[in-house]
Each structure stands twice: as C-alpha cells, then as structure tokens.
C-alpha atoms as a PDB file:
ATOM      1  CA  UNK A   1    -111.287  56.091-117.494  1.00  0.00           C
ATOM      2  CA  UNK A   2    -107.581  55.305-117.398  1.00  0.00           C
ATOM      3  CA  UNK A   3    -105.749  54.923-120.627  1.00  0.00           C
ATOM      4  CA  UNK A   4    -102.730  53.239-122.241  1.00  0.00           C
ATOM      5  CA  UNK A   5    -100.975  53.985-125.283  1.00  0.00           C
ATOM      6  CA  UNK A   6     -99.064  51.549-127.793  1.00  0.00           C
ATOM      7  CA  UNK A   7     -97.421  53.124-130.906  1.00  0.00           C
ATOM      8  CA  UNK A   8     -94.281  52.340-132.638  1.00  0.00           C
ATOM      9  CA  UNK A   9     -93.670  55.941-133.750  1.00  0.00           C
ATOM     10  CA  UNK A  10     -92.798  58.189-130.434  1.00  0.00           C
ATOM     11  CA  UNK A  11     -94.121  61.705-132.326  1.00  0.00           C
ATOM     12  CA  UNK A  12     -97.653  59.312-132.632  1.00  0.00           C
ATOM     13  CA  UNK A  13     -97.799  58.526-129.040  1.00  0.00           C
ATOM     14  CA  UNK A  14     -97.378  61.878-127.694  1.00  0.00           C
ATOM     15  CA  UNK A  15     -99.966  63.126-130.010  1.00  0.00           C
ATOM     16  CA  UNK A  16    -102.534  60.655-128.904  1.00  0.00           C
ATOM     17  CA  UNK A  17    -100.862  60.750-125.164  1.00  0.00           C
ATOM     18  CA  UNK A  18    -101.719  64.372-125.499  1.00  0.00           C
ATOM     19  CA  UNK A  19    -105.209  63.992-126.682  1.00  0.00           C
ATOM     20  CA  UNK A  20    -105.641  61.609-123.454  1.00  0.00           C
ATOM     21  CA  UNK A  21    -104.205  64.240-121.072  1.00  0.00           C
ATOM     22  CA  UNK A  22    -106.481  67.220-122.120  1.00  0.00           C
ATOM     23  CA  UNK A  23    -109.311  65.441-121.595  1.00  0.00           C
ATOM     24  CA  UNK A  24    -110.583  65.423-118.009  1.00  0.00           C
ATOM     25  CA  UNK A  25    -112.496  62.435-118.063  1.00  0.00           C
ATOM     26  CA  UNK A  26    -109.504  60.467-119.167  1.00  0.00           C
ATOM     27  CA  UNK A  27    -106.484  59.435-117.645  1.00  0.00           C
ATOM     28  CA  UNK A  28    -103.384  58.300-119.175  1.00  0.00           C
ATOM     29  CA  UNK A  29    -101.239  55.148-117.771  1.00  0.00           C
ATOM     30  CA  UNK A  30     -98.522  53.161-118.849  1.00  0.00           C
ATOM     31  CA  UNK A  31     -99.077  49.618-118.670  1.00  0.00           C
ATOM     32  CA  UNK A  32    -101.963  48.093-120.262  1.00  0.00           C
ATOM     33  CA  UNK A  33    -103.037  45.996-116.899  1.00  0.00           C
ATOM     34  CA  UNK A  34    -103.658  48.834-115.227  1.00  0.00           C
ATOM     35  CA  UNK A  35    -106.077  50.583-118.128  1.00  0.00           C
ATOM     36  CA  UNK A  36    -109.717  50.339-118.731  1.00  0.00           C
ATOM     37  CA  UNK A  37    -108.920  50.543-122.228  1.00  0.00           C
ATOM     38  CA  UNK A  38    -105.982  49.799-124.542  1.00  0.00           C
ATOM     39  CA  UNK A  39    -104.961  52.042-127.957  1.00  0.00           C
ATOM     40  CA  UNK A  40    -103.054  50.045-130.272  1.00  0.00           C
ATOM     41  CA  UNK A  41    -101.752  52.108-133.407  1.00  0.00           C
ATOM     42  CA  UNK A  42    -101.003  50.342-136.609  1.00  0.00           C
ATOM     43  CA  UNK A  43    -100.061  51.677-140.059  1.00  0.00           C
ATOM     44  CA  UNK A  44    -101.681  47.839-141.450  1.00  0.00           C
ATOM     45  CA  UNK A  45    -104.201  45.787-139.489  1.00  0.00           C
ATOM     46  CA  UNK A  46    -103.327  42.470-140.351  1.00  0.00           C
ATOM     47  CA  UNK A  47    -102.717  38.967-138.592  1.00  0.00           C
ATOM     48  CA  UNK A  48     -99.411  40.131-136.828  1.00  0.00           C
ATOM     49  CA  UNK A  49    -101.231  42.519-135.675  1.00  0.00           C
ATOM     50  CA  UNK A  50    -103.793  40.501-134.553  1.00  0.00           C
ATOM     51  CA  UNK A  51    -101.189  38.651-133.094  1.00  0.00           C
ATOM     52  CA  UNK A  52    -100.164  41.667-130.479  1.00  0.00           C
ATOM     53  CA  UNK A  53    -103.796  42.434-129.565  1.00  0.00           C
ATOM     54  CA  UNK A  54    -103.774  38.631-128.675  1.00  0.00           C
ATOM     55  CA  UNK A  55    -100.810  39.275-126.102  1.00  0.00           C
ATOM     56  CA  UNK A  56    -101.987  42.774-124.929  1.00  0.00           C
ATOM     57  CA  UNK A  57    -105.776  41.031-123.919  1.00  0.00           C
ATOM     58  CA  UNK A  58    -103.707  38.512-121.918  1.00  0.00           C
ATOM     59  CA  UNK A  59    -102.450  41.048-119.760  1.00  0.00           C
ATOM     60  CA  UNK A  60    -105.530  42.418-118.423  1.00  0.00           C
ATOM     61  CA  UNK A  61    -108.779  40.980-117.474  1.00  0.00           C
ATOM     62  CA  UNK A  62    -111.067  43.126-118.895  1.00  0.00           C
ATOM     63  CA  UNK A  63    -111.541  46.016-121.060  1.00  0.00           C
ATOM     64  CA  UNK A  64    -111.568  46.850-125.226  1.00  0.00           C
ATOM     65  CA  UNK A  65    -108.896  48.535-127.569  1.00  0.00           C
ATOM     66  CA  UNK A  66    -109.345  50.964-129.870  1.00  0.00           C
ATOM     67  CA  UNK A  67    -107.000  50.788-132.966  1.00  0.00           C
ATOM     68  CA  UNK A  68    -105.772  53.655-135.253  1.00  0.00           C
ATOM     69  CA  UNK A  69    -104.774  52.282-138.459  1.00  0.00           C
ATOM     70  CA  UNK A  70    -103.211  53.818-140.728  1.00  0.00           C
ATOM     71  CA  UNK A  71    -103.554  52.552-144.694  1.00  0.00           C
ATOM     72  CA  UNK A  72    -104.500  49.868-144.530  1.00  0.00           C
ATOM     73  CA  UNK A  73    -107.268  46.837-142.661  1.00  0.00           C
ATOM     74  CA  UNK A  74    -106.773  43.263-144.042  1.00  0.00           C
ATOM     75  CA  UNK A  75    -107.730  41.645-140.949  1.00  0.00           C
ATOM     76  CA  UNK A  76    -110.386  39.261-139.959  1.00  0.00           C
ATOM     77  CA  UNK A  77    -112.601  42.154-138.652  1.00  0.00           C
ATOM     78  CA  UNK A  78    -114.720  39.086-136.576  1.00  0.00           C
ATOM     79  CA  UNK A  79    -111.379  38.096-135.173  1.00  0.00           C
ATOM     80  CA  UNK A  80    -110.865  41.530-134.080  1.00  0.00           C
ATOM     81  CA  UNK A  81    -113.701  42.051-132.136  1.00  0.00           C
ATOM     82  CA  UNK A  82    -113.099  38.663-130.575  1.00  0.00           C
ATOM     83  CA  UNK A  83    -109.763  39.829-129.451  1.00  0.00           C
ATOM     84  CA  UNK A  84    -111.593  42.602-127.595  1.00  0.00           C
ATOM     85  CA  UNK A  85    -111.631  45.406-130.295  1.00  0.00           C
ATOM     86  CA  UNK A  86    -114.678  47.829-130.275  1.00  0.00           C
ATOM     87  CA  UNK A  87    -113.638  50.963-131.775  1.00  0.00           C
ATOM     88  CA  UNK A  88    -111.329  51.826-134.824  1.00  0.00           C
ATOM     89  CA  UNK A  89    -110.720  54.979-136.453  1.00  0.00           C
ATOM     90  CA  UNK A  90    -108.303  55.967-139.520  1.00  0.00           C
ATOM     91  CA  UNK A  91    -105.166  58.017-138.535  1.00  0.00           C
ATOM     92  CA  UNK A  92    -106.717  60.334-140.923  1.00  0.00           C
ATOM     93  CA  UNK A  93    -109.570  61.008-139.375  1.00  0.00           C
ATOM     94  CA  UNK A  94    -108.473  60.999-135.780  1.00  0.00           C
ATOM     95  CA  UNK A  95    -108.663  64.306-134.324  1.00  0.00           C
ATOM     96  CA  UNK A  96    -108.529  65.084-130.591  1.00  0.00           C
ATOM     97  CA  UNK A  97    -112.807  65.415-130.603  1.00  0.00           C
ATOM     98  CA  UNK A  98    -112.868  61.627-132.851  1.00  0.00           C
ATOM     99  CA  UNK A  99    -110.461  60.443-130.483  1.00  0.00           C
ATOM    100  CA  UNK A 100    -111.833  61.128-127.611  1.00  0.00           C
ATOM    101  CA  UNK A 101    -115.613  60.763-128.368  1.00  0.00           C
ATOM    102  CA  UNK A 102    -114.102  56.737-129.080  1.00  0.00           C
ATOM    103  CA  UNK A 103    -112.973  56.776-125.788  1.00  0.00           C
ATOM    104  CA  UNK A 104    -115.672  57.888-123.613  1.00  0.00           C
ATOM    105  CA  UNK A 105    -118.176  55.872-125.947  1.00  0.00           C
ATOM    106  CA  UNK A 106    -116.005  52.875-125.055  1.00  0.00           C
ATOM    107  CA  UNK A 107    -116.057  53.471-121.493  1.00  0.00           C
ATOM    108  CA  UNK A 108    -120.455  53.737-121.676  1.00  0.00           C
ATOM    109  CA  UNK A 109    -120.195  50.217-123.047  1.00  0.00           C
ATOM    110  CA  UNK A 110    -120.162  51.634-126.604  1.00  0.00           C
ATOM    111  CA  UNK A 111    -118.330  50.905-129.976  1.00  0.00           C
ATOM    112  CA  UNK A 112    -117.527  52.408-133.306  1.00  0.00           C
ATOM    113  CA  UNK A 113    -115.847  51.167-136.990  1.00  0.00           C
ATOM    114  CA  UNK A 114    -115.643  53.445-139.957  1.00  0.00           C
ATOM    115  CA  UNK A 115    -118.143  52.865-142.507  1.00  0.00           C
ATOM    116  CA  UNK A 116    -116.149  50.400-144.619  1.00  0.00           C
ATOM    117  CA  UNK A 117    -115.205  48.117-142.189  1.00  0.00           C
ATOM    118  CA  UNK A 118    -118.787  48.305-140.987  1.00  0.00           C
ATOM    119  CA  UNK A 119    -119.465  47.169-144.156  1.00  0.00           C
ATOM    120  CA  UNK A 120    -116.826  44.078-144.083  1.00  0.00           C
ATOM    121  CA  UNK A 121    -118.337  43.001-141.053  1.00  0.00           C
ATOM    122  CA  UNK A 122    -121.707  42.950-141.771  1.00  0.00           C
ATOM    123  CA  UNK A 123    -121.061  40.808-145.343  1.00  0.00           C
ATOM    124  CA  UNK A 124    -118.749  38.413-142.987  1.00  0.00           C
ATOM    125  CA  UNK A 125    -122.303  38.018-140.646  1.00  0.00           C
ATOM    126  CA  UNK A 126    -124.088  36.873-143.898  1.00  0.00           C
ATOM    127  CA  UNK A 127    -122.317  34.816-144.977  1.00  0.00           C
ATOM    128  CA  UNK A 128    -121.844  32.780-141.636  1.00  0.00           C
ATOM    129  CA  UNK A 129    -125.793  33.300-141.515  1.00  0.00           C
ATOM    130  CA  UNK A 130    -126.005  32.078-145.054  1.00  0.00           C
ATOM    131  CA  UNK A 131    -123.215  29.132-145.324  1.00  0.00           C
ATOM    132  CA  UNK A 132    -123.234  28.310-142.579  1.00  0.00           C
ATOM    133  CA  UNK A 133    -125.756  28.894-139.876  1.00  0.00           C
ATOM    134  CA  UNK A 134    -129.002  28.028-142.436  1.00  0.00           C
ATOM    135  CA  UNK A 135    -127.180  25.089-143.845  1.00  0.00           C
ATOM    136  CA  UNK A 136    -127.042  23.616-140.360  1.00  0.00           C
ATOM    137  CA  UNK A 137    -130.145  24.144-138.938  1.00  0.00           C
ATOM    138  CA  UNK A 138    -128.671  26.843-136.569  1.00  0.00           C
ATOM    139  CA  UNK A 139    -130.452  30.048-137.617  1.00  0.00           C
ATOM    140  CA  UNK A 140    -133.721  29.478-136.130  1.00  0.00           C
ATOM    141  CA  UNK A 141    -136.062  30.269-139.273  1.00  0.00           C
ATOM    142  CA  UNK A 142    -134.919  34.015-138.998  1.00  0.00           C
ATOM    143  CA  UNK A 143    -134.190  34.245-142.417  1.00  0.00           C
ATOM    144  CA  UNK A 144    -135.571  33.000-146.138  1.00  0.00           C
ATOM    145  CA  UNK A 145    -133.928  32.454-149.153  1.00  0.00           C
ATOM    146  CA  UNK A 146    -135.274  34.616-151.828  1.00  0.00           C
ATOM    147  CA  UNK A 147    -137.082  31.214-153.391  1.00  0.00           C
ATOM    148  CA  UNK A 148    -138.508  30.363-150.086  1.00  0.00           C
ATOM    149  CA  UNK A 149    -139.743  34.262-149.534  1.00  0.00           C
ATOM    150  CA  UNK A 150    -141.412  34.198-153.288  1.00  0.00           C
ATOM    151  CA  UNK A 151    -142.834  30.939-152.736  1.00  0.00           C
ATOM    152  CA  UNK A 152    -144.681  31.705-149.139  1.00  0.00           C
ATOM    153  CA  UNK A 153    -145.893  34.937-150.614  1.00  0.00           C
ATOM    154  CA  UNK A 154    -147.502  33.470-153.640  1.00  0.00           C
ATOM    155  CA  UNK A 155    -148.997  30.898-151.291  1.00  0.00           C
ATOM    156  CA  UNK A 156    -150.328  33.881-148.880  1.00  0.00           C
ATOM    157  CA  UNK A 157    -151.551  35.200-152.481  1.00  0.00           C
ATOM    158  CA  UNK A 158    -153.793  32.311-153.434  1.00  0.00           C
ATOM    159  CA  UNK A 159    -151.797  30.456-155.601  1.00  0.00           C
ATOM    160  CA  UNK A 160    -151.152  26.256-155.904  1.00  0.00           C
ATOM    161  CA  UNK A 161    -148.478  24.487-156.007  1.00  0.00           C
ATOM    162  CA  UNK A 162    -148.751  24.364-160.195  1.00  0.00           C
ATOM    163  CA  UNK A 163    -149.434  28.146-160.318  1.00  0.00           C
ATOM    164  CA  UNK A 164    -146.494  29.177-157.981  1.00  0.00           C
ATOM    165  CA  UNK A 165    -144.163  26.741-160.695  1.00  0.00           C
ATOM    166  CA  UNK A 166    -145.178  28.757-163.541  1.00  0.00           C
ATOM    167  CA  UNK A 167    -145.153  31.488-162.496  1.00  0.00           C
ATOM    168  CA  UNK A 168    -141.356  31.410-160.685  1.00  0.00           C
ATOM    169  CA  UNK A 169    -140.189  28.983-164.064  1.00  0.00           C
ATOM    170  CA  UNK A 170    -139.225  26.058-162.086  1.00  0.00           C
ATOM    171  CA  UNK A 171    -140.781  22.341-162.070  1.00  0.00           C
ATOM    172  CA  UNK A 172    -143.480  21.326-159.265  1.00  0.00           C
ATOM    173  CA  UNK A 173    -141.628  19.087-157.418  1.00  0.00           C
ATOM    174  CA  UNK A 174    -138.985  22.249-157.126  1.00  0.00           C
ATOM    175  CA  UNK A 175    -141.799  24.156-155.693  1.00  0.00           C
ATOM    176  CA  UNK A 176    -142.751  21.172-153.132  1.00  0.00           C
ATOM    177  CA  UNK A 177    -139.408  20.206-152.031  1.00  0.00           C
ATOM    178  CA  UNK A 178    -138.558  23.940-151.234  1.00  0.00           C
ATOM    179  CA  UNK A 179    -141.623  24.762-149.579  1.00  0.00           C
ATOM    180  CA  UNK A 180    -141.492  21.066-147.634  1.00  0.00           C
ATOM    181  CA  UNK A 181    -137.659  22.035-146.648  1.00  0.00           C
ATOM    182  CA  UNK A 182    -138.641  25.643-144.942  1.00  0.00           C
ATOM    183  CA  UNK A 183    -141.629  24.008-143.713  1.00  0.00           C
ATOM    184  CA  UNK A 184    -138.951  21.494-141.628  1.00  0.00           C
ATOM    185  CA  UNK A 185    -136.880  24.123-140.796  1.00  0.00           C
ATOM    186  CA  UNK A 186    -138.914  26.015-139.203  1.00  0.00           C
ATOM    187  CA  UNK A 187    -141.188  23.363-137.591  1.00  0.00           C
ATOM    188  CA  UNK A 188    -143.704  24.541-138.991  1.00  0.00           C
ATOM    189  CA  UNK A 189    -147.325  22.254-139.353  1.00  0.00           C
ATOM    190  CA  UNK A 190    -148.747  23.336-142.845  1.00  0.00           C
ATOM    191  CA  UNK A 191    -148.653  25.746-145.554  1.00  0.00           C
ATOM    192  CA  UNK A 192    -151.013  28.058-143.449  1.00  0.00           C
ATOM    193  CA  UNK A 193    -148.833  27.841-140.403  1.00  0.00           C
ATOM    194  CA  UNK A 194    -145.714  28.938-142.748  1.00  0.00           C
ATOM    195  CA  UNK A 195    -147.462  31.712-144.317  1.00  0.00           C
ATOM    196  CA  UNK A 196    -148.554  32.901-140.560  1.00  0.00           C
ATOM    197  CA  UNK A 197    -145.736  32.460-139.402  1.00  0.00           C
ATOM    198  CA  UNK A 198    -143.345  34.386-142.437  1.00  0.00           C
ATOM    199  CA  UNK A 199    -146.055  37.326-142.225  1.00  0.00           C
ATOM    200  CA  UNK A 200    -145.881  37.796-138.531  1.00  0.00           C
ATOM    201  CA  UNK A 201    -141.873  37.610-138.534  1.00  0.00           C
ATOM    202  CA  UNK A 202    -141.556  40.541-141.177  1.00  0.00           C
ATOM    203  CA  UNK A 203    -140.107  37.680-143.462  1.00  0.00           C
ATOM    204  CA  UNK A 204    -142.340  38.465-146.401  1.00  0.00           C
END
C-alpha cells in the first residue's frame, strides 16, 4: 500500500514518515497521485481544512485519507467522509501500532473515527433521517416516531381508537390523524397491516 504524507510541522512528518517505513506492508511516496492513501495532519479540522482535502482528492482518482488532528474537530464530519475521509485518529493517540493498524484497515476497504466523532456523526444521520428524510417521504417507513410506535403497539394490544387517546392524553382525532399519516407513509392497507408490518420490521 503506498503512502503519502502531508504535515506542516517537518519533526511530524518524519515521525509518521517513519511509522510508514517500518512497516513492511507499507510504502511511503511523495506525491499524493501516486498513493493509495493520503495522511493529512491538522492541529484543527475545520472548513479550511476541508478545503485542502478538497484539492488533495482532485489529484488522484481514487483512494481515502486518514487525518491526525490535533485539538481540535469542528468540521462537518458528513462533509469529510464525502471528501474521501475514512479514518481519523488524535495526535494523542497515534502510536506507530494505531497508525498503522489505520492504514492497513484502510487498504482492506476499512475505516475508523474515535469515539466522539463517531458520536457526531451518528446524531448528524438522525437528524437528516428525522428532518429531513421522514418529513419528505424519503425514509421508506424504516423508522417511527415515538407517538406512532406507542400508538401501533396499543393497537397490537387490543385497544380502540378512544382507549389509545386516554391512555397517551391526547384527543381522538390526534390518535386518527397520526395513525392515518403512518398508515400513508408506509402504504400500508389497514390498522392490521400496520401492526404486521411494525412487528415484523423490529419497529415495535
């Protein structure tokens, strides 16, 4: 897997240049057309950074970057990965086993972010699935609101339309237009068909 470098800092490069060399499985390089995958180190992760990833992906035709950051990530972390970025680690806890271990896991087709911005990317997904994708008719009944969950499963329970209201404190005609609105979303037929349908897809 052939390897190229970017760092501002020259003691940083030939640290991680070094970590690429003692690894037989890796092989540094200089430009980043000729590599399989680019290392881009940043002490902040933020839209000018974004920025160079933008001109480093236009210089090769394929492959993903790893990024060492340093303090601190304030980046779009969706608009990383559609630059090309699968891996990041903090300088901190990039040793020459972390490093590596990125690297051949990017070269298997792999990818790895720290816990937090794990975290950051997975609220960013629900919210697009949430505001946006649910909203629009775009989610393909993969997902209930909490109301729509506790309304099915008091259906699959038994309970009328009048009995679902009291118990879940809102009017009737709540309870009907919800249950009416999933029921269109999901082209679904009748109450039975939604219940089916939220049971078999692990939605309730």
């Amino acid at each position: 897997m052939r390897v190229a470098v970017h760092a501002a800092d020259p003691l940083t490069h030939a640290g991680l240049a070094g970590y690429v060399e003692g690894d037989r499985r890796l092989l540094l390089v200089d430009r980043t057309e000729q590599a399989d995958t680019t290392v881009l180190v940043a002490d902040t992760v933020g839209g000018e950074t974004l920025g160079a990833l933008h001109r480093l992906a236009a210089t090769r035709a394929t492959g993903p970057f790893l990024v060492v950051v340093g303090t601190r990530w304030t980046a779009d972390i969706a608009l990383a990965a559609e630059c090309g970025v699968r891996a990041v680690l903090w300088r901190r806890d990039t040793t020459p086993d972390t490093f590596t271990r990125a690297l051949v896991d990017l070269s298997e087709g792999g990818g790895s972010l720290p816990p937090d911005l794990q975290g950051r990317l997975l609220d960013q997904i629900e919210r697009t699935y949430r505001d946006v994708l649910i909203p629009q008719g775009l989610a393909h009944g993969r997902r209930l609101t909490v109301r729509e969950a506790d309304i099915l499963r008091l259906i699959s329970e038994g309970c009328d339309l009048a009995e679902i209201a009291e118990k879940l404190a809102y009017s009737e005609r709540t309870v009907k237009n919800i249950l009416y609105r999933v029921m269109g979303r999901l082209e679904l037929r009748n109450r039975a068909h939604a219940v089916s349908y939220a049971i078999r897809s692990g939605l309730i």
